[in-house]
Protein backbone atom coordinates (compact mmCIF):
# COMPACT_ATOMS: atom_id res chain seq x y z
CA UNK A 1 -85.45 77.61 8.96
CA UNK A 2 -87.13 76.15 11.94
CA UNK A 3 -84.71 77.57 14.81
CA UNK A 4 -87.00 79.34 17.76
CA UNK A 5 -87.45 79.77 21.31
CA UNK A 6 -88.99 76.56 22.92
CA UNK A 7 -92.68 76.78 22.86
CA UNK A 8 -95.83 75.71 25.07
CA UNK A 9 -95.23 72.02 25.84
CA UNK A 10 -98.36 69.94 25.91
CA UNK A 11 -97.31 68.05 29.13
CA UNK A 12 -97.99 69.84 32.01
CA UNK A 13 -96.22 73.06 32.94
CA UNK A 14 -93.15 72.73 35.53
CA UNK A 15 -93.19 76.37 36.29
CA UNK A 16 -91.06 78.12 38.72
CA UNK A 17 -87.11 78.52 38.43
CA UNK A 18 -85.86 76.88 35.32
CA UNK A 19 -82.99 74.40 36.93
CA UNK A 20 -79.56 73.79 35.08
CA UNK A 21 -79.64 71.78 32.61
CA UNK A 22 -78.26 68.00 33.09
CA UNK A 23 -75.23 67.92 32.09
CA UNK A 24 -74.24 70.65 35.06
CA UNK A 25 -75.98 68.81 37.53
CA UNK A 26 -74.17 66.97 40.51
CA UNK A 27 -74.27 62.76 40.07
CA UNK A 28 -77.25 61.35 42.16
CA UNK A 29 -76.00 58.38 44.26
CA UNK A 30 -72.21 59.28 44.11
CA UNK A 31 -69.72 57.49 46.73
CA UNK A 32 -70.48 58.78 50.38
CA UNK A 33 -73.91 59.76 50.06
CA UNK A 34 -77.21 58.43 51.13
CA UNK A 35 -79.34 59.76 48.32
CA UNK A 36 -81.51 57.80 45.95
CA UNK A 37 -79.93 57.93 42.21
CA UNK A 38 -82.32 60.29 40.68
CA UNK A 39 -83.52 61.00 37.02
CA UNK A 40 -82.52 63.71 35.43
CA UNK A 41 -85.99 66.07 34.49
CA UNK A 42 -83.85 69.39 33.25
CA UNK A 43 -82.04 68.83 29.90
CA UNK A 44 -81.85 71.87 28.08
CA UNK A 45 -84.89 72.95 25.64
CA UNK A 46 -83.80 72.21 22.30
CA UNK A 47 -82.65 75.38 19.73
CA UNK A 48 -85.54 74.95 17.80
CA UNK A 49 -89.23 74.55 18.16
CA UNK A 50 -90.67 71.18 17.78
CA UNK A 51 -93.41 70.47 15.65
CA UNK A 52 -96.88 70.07 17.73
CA UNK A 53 -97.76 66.38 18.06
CA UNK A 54 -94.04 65.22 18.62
CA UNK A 55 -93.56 62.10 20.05
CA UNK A 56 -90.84 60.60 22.28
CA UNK A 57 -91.11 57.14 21.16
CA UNK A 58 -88.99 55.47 24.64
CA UNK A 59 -88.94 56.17 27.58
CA UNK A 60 -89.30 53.49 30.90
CA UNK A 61 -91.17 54.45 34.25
CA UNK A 62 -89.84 52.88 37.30
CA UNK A 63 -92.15 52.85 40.49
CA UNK A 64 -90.93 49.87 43.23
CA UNK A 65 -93.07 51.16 45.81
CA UNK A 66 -95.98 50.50 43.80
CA UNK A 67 -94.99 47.81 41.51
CA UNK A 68 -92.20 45.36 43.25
CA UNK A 69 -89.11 44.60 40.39
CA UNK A 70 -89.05 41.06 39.16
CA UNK A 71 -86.89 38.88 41.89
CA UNK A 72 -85.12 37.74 38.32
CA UNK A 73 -83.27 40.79 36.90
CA UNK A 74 -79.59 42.11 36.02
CA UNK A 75 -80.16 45.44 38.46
CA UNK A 76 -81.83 47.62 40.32
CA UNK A 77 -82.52 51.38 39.49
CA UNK A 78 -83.75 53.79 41.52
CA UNK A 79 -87.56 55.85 40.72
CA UNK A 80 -88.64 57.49 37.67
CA UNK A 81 -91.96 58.67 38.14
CA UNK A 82 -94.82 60.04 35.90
CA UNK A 83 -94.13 63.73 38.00
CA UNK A 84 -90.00 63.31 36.74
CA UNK A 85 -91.22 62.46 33.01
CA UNK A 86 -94.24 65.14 33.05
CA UNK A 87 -91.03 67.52 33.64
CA UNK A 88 -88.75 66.41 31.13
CA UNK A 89 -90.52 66.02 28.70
CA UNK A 90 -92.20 69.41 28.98
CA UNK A 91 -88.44 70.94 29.02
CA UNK A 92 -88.04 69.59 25.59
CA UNK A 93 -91.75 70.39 24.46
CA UNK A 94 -93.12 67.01 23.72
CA UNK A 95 -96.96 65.78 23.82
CA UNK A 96 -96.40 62.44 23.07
CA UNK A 97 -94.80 59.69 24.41
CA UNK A 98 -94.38 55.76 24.22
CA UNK A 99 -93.71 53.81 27.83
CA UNK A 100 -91.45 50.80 27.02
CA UNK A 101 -91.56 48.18 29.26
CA UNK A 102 -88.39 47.43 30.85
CA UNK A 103 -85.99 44.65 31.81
CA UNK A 104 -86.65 45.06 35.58
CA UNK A 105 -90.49 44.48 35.55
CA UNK A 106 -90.06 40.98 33.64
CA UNK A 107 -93.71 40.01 32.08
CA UNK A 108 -95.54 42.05 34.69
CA UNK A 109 -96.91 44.82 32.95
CA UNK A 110 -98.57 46.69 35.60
CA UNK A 111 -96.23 49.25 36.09
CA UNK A 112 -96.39 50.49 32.24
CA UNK A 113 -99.97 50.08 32.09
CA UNK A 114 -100.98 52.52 35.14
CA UNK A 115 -98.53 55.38 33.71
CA UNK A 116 -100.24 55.17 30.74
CA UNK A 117 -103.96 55.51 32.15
CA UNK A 118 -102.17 58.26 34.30
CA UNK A 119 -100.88 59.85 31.56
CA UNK A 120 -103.81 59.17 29.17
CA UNK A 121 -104.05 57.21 26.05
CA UNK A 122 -104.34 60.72 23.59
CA UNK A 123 -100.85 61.19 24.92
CA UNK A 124 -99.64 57.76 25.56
CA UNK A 125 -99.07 54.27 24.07
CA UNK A 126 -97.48 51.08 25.51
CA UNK A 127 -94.63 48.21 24.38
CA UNK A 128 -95.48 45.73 26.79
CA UNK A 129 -93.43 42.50 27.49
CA UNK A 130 -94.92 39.40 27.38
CA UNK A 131 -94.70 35.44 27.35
CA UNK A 132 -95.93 34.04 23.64
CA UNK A 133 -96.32 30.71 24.78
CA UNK A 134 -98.68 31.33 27.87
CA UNK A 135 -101.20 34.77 27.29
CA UNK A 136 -104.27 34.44 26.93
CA UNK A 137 -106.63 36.49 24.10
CA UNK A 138 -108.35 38.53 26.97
CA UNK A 139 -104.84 39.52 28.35
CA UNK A 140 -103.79 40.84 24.95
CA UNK A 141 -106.83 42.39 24.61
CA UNK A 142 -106.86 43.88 28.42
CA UNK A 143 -103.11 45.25 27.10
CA UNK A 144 -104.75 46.72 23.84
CA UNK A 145 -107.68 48.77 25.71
CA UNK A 146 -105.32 50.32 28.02
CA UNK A 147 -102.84 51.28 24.80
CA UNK A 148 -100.47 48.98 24.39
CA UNK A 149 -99.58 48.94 20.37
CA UNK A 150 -96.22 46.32 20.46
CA UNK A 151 -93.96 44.34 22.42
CA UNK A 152 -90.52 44.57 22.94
CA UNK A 153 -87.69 41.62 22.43
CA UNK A 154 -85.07 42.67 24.71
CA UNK A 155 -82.49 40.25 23.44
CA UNK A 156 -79.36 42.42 23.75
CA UNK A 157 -80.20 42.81 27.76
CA UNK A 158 -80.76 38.82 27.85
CA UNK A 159 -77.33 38.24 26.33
CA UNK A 160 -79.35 36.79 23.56
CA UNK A 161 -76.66 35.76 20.14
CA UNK A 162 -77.89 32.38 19.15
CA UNK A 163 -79.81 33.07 15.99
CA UNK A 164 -81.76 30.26 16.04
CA UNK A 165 -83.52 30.98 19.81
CA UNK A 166 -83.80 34.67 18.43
CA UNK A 167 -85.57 33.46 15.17
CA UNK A 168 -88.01 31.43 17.63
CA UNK A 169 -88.77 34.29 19.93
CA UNK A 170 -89.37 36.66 16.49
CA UNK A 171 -91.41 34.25 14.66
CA UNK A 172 -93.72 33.25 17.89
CA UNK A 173 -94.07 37.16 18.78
CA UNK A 174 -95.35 37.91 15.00
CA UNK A 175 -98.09 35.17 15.85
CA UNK A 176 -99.19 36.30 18.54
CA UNK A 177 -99.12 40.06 18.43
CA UNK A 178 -100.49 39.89 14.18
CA UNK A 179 -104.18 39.96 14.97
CA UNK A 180 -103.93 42.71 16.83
CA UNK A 181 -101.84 45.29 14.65
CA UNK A 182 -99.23 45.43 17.20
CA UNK A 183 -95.22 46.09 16.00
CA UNK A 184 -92.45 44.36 17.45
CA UNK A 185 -89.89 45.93 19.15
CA UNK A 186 -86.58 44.35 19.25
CA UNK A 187 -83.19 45.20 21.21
CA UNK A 188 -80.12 43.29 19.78
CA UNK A 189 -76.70 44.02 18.69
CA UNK A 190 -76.83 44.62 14.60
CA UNK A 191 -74.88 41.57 13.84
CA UNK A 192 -78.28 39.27 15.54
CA UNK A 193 -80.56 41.99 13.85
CA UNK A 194 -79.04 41.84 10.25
CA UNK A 195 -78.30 37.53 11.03
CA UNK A 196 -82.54 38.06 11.26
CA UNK A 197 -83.22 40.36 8.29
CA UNK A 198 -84.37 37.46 6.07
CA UNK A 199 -86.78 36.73 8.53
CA UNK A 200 -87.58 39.91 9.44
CA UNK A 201 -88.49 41.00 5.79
CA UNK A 202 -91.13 37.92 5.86
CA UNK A 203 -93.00 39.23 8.61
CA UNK A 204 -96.82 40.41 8.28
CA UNK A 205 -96.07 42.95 11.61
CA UNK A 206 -94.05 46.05 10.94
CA UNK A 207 -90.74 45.73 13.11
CA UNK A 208 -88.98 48.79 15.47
CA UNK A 209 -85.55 48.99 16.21
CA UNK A 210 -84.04 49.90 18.94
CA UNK A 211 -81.01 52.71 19.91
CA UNK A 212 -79.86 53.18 16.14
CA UNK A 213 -80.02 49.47 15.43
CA UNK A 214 -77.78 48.13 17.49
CA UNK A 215 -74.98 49.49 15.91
CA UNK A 216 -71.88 49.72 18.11
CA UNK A 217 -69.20 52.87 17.09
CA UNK A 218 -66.50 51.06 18.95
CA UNK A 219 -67.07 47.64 17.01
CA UNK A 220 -66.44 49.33 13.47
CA UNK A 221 -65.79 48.62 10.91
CA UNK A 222 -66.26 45.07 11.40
CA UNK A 223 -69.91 45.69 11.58
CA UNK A 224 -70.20 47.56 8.46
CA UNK A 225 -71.78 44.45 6.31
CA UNK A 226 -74.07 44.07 9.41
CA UNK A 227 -74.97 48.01 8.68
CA UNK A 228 -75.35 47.83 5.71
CA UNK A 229 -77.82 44.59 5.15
CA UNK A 230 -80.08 46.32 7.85
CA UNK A 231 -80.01 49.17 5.82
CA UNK A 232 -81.42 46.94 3.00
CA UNK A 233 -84.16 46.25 5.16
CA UNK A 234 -85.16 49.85 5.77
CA UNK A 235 -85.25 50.82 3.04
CA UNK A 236 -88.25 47.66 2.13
CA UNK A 237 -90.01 49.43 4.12
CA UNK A 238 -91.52 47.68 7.24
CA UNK A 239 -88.75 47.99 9.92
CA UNK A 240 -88.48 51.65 11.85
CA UNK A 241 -85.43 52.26 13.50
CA UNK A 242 -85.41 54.81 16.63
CA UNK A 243 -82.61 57.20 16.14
CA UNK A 244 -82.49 57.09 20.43
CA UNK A 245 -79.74 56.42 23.39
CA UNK A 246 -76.62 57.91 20.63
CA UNK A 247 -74.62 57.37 24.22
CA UNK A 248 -75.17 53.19 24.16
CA UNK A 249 -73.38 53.59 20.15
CA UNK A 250 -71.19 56.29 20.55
CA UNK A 251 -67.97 57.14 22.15
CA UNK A 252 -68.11 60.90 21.63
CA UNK A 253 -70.43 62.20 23.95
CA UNK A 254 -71.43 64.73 24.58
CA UNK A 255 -72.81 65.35 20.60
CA UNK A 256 -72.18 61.81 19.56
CA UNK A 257 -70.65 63.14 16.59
CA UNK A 258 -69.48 59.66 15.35
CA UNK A 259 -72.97 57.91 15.18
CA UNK A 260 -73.46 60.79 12.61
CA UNK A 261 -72.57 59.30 9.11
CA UNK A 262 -74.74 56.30 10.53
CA UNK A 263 -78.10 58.29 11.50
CA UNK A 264 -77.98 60.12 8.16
CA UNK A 265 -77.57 57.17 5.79
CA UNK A 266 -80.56 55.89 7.68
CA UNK A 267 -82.76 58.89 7.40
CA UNK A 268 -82.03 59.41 3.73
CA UNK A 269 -82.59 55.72 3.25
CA UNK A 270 -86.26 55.91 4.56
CA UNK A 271 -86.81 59.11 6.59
CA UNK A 272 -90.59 57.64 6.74
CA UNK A 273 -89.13 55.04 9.07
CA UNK A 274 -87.25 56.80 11.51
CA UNK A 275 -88.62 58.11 14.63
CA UNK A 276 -86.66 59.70 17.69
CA UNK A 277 -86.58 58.57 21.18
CA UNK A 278 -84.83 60.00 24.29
CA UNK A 279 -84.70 56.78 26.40
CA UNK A 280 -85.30 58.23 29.56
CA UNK A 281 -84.35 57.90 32.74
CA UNK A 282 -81.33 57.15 30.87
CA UNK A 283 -80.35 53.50 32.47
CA UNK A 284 -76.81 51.94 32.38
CA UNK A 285 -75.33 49.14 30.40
CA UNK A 286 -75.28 46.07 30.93
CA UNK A 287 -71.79 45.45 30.51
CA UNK A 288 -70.90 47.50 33.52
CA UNK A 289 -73.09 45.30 35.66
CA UNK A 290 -71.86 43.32 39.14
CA UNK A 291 -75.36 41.69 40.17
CA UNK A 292 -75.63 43.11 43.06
CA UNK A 293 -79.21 44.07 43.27
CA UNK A 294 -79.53 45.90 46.45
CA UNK A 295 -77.49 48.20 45.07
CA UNK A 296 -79.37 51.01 43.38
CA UNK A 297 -77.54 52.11 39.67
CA UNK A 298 -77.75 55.45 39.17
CA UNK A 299 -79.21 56.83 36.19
CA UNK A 300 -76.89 58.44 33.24
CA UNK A 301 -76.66 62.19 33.46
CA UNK A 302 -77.40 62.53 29.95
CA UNK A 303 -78.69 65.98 28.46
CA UNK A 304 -81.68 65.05 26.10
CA UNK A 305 -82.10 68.38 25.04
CA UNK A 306 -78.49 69.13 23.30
CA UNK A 307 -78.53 65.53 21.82
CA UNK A 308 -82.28 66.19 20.32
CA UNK A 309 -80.32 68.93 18.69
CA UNK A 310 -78.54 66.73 16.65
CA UNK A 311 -81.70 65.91 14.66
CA UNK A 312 -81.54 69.71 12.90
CA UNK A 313 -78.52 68.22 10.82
CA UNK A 314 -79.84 64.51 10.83
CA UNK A 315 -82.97 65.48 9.56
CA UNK A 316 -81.76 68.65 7.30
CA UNK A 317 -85.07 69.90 6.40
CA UNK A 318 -88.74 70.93 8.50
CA UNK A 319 -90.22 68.58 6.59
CA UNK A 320 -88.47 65.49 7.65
CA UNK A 321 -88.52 66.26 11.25
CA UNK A 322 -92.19 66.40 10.84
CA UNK A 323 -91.97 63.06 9.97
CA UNK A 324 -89.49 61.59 12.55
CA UNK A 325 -91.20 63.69 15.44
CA UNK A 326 -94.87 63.34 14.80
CA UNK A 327 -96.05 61.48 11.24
CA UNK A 328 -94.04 58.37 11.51
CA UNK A 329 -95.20 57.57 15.45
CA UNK A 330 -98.38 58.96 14.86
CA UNK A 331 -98.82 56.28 11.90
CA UNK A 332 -97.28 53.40 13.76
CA UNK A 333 -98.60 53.66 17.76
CA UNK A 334 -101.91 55.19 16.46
CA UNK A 335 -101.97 58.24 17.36
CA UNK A 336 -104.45 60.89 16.58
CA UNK A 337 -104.20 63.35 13.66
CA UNK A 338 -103.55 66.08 15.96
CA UNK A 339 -102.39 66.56 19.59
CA UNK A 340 -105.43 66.77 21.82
């Protein structure tokens, strides 16, 4: 119903050559050679035409030259710059997007803040990252003005399990980030997000999670009650869930057919709730980590594009991808009615 050709993107214009798409391109940073791990800016354009206004609700800029890492952090990727995402993103024809802050820049927000006055707020909001217990009102406010609408928990990256420090971190976020109308943003594994649901369903703040939940393909079924009481709290209707990085769930890449049954269960649960996210530059796990930080970790070679496709049978219908790709993060980062 909604298959077409790929049409004007509202970021600007790569022109020239159209390059191969990711998943044919050579790994950045492989052994013997000197280059810098690179992005990848060329996934294919999807096999249908988004709807104007879509959104691509996480993706992380990384600038060192500009804005040092934090000394404390698990690694050390190379640059993904506004002129990489301004590419990728018009390859897959999106106007929107929201900059997450990640792991690497700590509580120092500077980095996410200039790409989005680069990028400009009609086009752009922020999740910053931020200490509770020490900001002030006029740095919240300072974040707000330049489009910051949330802030993300990054628990899974911390190694966070213990319930009890993750209720504390939860509850002290909703405080803070309530009189603004910010969201909360919150990386975990399901078992710590469904071990928080009854918490979670208290909350005043509508609450985003991350990468399909947390839910891990190769940890099933023993996560299935975990699924299922997050599912519960979708469908009350104040948690979104990004249907976003199927590769950090999956083990069948490249179409991630396994996270299936999972991403449609969720979008007939609440399809109001969902949004998609590409998670660009695409960073790598964790788990794979050595700490050696002058080592620079290439980025994934993942092909956004072809797993975007994926939403034509998540979603079924033209009207629900209107909602995943441009009505529910339009409602929730603030977004104008229209693209500018």
């Amino acid at each position: 119903m909604y298959r077409s050709n790929l049409p004007a993107a509202g970021f600007a214009a790569a022109g020239g050559r159209v390059p191969p798409a990711c998943a044919d391109a050579s790994p950045s940073g492989a052994p013997g050679s000197s280059a810098v791990p690179a992005p990848c800016n060329n996934p294919s354009p999807p096999a249908f035409a988004l709807p104007r206004g879509s959104c691509d609700c996480h993706i992380h800029v990384f600038d060192a030259e500009r804005y040092p890492f934090a000394a404390k952090r698990s690694y050390t990727p190379g640059p993904a710059l506004i002129s990489d995402l301004l590419q990728f993103e018009n390859r897959l024809g999106i106007e929107r997007v929201v900059v997450v802050q990640p792991s690497v820049y700590g509580t120092d927000n500077a980095a996410m803040l200039a790409a989005l006055k680069e990028l400009g707020t009609w086009r752009a909001r922020g999740i910053a990252v931020i200490d509770p217990y020490s900001i002030t009102a006029a740095e919240l406010s300072a974040l707000h003005d330049g489009g910051v609408r949330g802030v993300r928990l990054n628990l899974e990256v911390k190694g966070v399990r213990d319930e009890t420090v993750a209720l504390s971190q939860l509850k002290r976020a909703a405080r803070t980030v309530a009189p603004l109308g910010w969201s909360i943003q919150i990386y975990a594994d399901v078992d710590v997000v469904a071990a928080l649901s009854p918490a979670i369903a208290e909350l005043s703040v509508p609450v985003v999670l991350d990468h399909f939940a947390g839910v891990r393909i190769a940890r099933q079924p023993e996560q299935r009650d975990a699924f299922e009481t997050v599912l519960q709290l979708v469908k009350a209707g104040n948690v979104y869930v990004k249907l976003s990085a199927p590769y950090r769930a999956s083990r069948q890449a490249p179409d991630y057919a396994d996270i299936a049954p999972f991403a449609q269960r969720l979008v007939q649960s609440r399809p109001d709730r969902m949004l998609w996210a590409s998670d660009w530059p695409h960073t790598g796990s964790a788990s794979h980590r050595d700490g050696d930080l002058a080592r620079i970790e290439p980025f994934r070679k993942e092909d956004a594009g072809r797993a975007l496709n994926q939403m034509l049978a998540w979603a079924e219908t033209a009207a629900v991808l209107q909602q995943i790709l441009v009505d529910n993060p339009a409602r929730l980062y603030g977004f104008a009615a229209e693209a500018s």
